[in-house]
N, C-alpha and C. Protein backbone atom coordinates (compact mmCIF):
# COMPACT_ATOMS: atom_id res chain seq x y z
N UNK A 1 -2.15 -19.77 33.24
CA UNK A 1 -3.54 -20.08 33.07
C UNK A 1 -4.05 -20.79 34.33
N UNK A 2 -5.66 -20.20 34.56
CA UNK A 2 -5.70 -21.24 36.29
C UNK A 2 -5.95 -22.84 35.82
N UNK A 3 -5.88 -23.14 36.74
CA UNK A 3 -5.68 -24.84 36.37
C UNK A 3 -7.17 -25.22 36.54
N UNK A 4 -8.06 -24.17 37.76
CA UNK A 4 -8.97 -24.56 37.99
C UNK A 4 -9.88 -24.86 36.68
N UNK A 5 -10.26 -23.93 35.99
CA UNK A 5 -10.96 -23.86 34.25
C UNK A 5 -10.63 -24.87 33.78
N UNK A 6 -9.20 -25.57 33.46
CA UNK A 6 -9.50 -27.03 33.25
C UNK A 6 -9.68 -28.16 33.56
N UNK A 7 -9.99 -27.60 34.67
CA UNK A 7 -10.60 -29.02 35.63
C UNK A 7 -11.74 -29.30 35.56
N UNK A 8 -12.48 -27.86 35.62
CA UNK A 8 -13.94 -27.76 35.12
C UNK A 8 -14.29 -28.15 33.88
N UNK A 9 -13.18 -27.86 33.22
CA UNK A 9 -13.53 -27.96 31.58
C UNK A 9 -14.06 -29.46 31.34
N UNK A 10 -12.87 -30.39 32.29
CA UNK A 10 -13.14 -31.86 31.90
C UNK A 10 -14.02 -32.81 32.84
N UNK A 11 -14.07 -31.49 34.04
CA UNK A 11 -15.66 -31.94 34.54
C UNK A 11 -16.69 -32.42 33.56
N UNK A 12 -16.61 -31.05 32.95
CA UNK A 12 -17.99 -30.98 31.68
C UNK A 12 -17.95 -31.99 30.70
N UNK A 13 -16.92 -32.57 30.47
CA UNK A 13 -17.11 -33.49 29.43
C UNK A 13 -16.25 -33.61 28.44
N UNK A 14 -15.10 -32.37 28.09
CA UNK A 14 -13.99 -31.56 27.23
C UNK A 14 -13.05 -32.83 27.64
N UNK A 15 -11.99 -32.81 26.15
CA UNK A 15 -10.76 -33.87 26.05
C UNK A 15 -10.11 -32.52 26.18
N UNK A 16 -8.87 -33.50 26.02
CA UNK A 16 -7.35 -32.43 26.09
C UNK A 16 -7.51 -31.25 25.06
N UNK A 17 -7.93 -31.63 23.66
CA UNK A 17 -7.87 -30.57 23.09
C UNK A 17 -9.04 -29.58 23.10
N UNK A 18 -10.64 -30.11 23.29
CA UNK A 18 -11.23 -29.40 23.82
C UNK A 18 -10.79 -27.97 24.86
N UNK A 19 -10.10 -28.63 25.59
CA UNK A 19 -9.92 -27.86 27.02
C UNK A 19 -8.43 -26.63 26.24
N UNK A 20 -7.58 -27.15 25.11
CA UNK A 20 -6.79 -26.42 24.61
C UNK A 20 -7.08 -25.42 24.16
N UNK A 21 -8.16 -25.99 23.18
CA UNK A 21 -8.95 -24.80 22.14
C UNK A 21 -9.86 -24.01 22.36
N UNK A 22 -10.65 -24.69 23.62
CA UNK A 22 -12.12 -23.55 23.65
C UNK A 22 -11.24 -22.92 24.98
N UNK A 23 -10.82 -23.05 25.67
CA UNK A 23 -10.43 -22.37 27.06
C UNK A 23 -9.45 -22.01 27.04
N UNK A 24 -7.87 -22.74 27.15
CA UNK A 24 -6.71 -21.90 27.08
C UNK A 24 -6.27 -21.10 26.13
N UNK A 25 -6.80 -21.69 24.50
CA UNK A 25 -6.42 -20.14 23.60
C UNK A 25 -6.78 -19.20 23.57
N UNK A 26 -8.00 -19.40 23.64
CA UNK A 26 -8.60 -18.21 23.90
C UNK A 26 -7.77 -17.21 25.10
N UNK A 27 -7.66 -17.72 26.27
CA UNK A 27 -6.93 -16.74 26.97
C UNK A 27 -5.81 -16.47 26.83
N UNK A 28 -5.15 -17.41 26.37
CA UNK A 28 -3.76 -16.84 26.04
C UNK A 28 -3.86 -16.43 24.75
N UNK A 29 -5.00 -15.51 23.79
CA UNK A 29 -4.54 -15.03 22.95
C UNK A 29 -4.12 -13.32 23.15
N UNK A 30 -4.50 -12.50 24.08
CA UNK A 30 -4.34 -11.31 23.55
C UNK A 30 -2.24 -11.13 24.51
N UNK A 31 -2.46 -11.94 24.76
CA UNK A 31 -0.86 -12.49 25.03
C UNK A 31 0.05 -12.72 23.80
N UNK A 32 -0.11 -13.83 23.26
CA UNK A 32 -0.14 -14.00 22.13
C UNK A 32 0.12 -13.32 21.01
N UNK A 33 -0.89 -12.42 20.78
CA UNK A 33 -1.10 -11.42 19.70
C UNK A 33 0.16 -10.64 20.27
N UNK A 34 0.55 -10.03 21.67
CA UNK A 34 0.84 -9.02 21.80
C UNK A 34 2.47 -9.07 21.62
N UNK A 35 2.84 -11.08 21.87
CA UNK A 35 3.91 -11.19 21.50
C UNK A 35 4.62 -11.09 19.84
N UNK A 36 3.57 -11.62 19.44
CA UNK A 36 3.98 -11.52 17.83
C UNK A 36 3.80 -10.33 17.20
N UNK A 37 3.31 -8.99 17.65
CA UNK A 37 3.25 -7.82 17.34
C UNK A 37 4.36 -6.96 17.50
N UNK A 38 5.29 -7.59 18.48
CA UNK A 38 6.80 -7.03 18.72
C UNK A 38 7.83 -7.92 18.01
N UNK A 39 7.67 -9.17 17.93
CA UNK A 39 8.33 -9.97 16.97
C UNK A 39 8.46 -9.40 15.72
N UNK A 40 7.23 -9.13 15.39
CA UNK A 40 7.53 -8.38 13.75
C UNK A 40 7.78 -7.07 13.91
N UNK A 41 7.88 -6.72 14.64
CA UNK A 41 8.37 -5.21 15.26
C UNK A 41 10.19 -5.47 14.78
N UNK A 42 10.64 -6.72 16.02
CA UNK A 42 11.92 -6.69 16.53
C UNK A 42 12.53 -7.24 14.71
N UNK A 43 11.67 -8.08 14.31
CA UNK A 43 12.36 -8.56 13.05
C UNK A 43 12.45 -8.05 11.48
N UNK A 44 11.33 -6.99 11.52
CA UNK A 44 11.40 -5.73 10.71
C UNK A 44 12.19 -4.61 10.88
N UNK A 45 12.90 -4.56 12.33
CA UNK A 45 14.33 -3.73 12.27
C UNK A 45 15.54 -4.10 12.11
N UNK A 46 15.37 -5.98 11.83
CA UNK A 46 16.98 -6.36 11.70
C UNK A 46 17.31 -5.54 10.80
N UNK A 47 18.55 -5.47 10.80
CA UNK A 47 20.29 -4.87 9.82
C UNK A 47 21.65 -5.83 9.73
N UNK A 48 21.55 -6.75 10.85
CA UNK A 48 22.90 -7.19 10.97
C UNK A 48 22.31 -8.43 10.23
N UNK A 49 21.29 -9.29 10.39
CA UNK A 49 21.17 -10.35 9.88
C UNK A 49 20.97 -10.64 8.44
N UNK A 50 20.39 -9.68 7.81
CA UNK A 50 20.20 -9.85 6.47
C UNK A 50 21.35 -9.10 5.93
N UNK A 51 22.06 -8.62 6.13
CA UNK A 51 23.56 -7.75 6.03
C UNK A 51 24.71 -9.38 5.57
N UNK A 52 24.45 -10.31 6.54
CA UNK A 52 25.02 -11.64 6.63
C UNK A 52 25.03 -12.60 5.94
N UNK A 53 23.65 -12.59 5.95
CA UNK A 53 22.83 -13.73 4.80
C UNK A 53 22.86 -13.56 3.37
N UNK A 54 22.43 -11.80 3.57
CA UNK A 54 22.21 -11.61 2.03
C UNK A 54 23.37 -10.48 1.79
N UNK A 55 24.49 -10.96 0.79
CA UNK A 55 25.57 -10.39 0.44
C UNK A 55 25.38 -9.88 -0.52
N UNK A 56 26.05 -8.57 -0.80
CA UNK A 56 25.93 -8.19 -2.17
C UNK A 56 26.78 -8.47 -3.81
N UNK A 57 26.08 -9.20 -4.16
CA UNK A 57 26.94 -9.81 -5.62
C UNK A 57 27.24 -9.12 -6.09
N UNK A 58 26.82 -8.09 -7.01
CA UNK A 58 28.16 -7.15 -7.83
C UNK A 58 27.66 -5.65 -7.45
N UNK A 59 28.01 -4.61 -8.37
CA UNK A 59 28.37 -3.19 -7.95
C UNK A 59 26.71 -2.93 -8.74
N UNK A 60 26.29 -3.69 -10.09
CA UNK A 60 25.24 -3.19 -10.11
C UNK A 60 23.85 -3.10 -9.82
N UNK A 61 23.46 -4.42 -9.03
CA UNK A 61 22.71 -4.67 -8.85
C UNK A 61 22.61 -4.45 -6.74
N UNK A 62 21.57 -3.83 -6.27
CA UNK A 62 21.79 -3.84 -4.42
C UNK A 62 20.54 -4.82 -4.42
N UNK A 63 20.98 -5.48 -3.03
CA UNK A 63 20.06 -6.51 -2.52
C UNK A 63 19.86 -6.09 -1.35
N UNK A 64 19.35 -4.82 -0.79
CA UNK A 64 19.13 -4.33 0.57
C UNK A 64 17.31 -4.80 1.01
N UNK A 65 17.57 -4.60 2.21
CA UNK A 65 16.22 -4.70 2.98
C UNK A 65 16.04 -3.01 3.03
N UNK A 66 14.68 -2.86 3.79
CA UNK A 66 14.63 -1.51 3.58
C UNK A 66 15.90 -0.95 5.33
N UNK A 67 15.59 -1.37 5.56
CA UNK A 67 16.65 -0.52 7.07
C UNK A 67 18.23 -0.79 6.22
N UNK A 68 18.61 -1.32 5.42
CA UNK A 68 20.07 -1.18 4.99
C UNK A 68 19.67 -0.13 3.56
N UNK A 69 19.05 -0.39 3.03
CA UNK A 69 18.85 0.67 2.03
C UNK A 69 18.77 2.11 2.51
N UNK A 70 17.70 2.52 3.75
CA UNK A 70 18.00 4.02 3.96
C UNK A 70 19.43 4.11 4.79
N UNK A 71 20.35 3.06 5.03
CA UNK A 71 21.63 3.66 5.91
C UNK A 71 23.03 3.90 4.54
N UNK A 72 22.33 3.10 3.60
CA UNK A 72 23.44 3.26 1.98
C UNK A 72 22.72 4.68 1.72
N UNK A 73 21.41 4.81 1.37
CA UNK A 73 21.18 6.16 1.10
C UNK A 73 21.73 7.21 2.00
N UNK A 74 21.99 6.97 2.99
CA UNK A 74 22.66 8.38 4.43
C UNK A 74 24.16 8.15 3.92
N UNK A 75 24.41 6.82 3.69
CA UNK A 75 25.94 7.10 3.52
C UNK A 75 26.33 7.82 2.22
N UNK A 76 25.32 7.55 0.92
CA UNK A 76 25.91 8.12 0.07
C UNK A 76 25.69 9.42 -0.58
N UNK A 77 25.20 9.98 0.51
CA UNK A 77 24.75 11.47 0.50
C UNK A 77 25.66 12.01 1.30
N UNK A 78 26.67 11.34 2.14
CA UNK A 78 27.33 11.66 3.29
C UNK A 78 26.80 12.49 4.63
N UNK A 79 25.78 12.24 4.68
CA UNK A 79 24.89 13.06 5.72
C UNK A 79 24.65 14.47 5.58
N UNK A 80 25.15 14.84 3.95
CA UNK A 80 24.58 16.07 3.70
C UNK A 80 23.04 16.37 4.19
N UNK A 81 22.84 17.76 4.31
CA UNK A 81 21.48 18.31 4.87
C UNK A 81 20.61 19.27 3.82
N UNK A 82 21.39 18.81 2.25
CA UNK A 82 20.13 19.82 1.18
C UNK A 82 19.13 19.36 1.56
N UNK A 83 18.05 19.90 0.99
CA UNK A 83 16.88 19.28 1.21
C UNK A 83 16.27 18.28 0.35
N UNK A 84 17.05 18.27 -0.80
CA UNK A 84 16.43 17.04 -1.37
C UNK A 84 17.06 15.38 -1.08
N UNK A 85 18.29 15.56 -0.35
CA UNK A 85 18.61 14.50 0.38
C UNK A 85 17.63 14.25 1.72
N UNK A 86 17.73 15.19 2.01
CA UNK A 86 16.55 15.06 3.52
C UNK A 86 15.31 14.62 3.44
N UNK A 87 14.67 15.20 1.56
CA UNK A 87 12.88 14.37 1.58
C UNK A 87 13.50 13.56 1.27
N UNK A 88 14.71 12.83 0.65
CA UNK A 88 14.43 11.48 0.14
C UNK A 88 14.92 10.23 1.06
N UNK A 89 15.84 11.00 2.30
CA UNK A 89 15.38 9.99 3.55
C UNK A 89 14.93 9.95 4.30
N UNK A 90 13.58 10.92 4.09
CA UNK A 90 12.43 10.73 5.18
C UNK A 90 11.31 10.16 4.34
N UNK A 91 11.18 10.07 3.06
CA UNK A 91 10.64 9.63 2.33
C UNK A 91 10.84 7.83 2.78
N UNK A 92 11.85 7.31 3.14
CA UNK A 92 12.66 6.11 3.19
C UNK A 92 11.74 5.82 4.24
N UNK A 93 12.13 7.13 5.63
CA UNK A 93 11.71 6.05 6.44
C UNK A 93 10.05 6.10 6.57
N UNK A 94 9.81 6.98 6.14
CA UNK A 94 7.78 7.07 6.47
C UNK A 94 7.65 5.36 4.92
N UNK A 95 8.21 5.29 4.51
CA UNK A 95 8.11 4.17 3.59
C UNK A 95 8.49 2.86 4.79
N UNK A 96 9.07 2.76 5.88
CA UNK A 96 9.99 1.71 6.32
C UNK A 96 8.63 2.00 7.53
N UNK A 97 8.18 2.73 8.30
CA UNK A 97 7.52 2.82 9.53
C UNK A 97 6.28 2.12 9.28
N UNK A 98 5.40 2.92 7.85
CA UNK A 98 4.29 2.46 7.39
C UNK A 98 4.07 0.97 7.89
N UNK A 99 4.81 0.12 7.73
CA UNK A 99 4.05 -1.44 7.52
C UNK A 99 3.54 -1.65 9.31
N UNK A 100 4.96 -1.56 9.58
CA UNK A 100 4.84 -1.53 11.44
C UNK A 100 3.61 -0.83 12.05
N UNK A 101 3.61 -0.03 11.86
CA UNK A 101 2.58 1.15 11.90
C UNK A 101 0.78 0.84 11.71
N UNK A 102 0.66 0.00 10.90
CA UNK A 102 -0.52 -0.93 10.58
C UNK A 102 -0.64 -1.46 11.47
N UNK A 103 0.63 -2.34 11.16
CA UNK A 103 0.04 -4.16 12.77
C UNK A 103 -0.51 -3.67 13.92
N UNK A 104 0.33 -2.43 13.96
CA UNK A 104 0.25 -1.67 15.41
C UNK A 104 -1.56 -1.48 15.43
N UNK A 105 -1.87 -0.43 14.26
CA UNK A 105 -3.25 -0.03 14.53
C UNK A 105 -4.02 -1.11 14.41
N UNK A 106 -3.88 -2.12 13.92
CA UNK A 106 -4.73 -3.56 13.76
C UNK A 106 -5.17 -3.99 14.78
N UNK A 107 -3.77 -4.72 15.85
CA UNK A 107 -3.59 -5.07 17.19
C UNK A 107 -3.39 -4.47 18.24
N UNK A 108 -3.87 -3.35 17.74
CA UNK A 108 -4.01 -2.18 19.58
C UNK A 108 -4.30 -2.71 20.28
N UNK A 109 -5.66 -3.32 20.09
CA UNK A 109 -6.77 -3.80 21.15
C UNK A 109 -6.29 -4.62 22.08
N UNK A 110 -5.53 -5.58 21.39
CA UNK A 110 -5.00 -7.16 21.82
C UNK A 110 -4.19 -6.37 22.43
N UNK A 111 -2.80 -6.05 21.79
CA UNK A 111 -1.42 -5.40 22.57
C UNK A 111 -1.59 -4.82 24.07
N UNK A 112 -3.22 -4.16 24.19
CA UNK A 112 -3.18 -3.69 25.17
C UNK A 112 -3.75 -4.63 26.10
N UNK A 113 -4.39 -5.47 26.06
CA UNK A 113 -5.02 -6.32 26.80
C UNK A 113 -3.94 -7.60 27.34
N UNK A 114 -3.06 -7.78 26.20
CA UNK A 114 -1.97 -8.73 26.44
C UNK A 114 -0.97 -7.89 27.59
N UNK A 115 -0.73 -6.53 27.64
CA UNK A 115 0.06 -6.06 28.33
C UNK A 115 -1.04 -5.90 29.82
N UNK A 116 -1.57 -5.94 29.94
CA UNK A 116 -2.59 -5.72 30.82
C UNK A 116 -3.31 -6.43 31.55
N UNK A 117 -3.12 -8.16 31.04
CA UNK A 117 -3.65 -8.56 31.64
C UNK A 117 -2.67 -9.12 32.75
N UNK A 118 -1.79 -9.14 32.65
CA UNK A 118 -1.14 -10.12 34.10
C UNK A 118 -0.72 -9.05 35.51
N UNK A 119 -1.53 -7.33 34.88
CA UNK A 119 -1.09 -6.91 35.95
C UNK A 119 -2.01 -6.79 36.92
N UNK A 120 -3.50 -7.19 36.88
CA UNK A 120 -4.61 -7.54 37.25
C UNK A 120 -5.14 -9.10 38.31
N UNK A 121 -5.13 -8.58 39.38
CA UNK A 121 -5.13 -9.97 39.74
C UNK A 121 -6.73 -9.91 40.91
């Protein structure tokens, strides 16, 4: 962030948080946005961590996330290729992409502006 803007800022009359809230968030938001749009990206594809955390207690009940649920569904089809194994793990994943898939169209705007802006000088 330039330093100059908050110098000005407290020219004008702005405290610390003034100068936080009206000037630097603002710019560092489509930054911001663009980081936490891959965060829930990167943390909606864990497998190993909730694999760890969350164990499975008995045979009848599964406690999967959805990315361990469609890899039990591949395993227990054995990677057969009928086709009703095939809609029902593509069914899985257009069910697993969907959410991601939103944030994405939500935060285009930002994502692109956050990626975009530091290459601009």
């Amino acid at each position: 962030m330039p330093k100059e803007l908050a110098e000005a800022a407290f020219l004008d009359g702005a405290g610390h948080f003034g100068v936080f809230f009206r000037i630097m968030l603002p710019l560092a938001r489509p930054g911001l946005i663009s980081i936490g749009v891959f965060n829930v990206l990167g943390q909606w594809n864990q497998f190993l961590l909730p694999q760890v955390l969350n164990p499975q207690q008995d045979e009848e009940r599964s406690n999967f996330v959805l990315s361990q649920g469609l890899a039990a569904l591949a395993l227990g089809e054995n990677y057969e290729t009928s086709p009703t194994s095939m809609a029902q793990l593509f069914a899985g994943l257009i069910i697993s992409m969907l959410p991601v898939l939103i944030v994405y169209v939500l935060f285009q705007r930002q994502v692109q502006e956050g990626l975009s802006a530091g290459a601009l000088k």
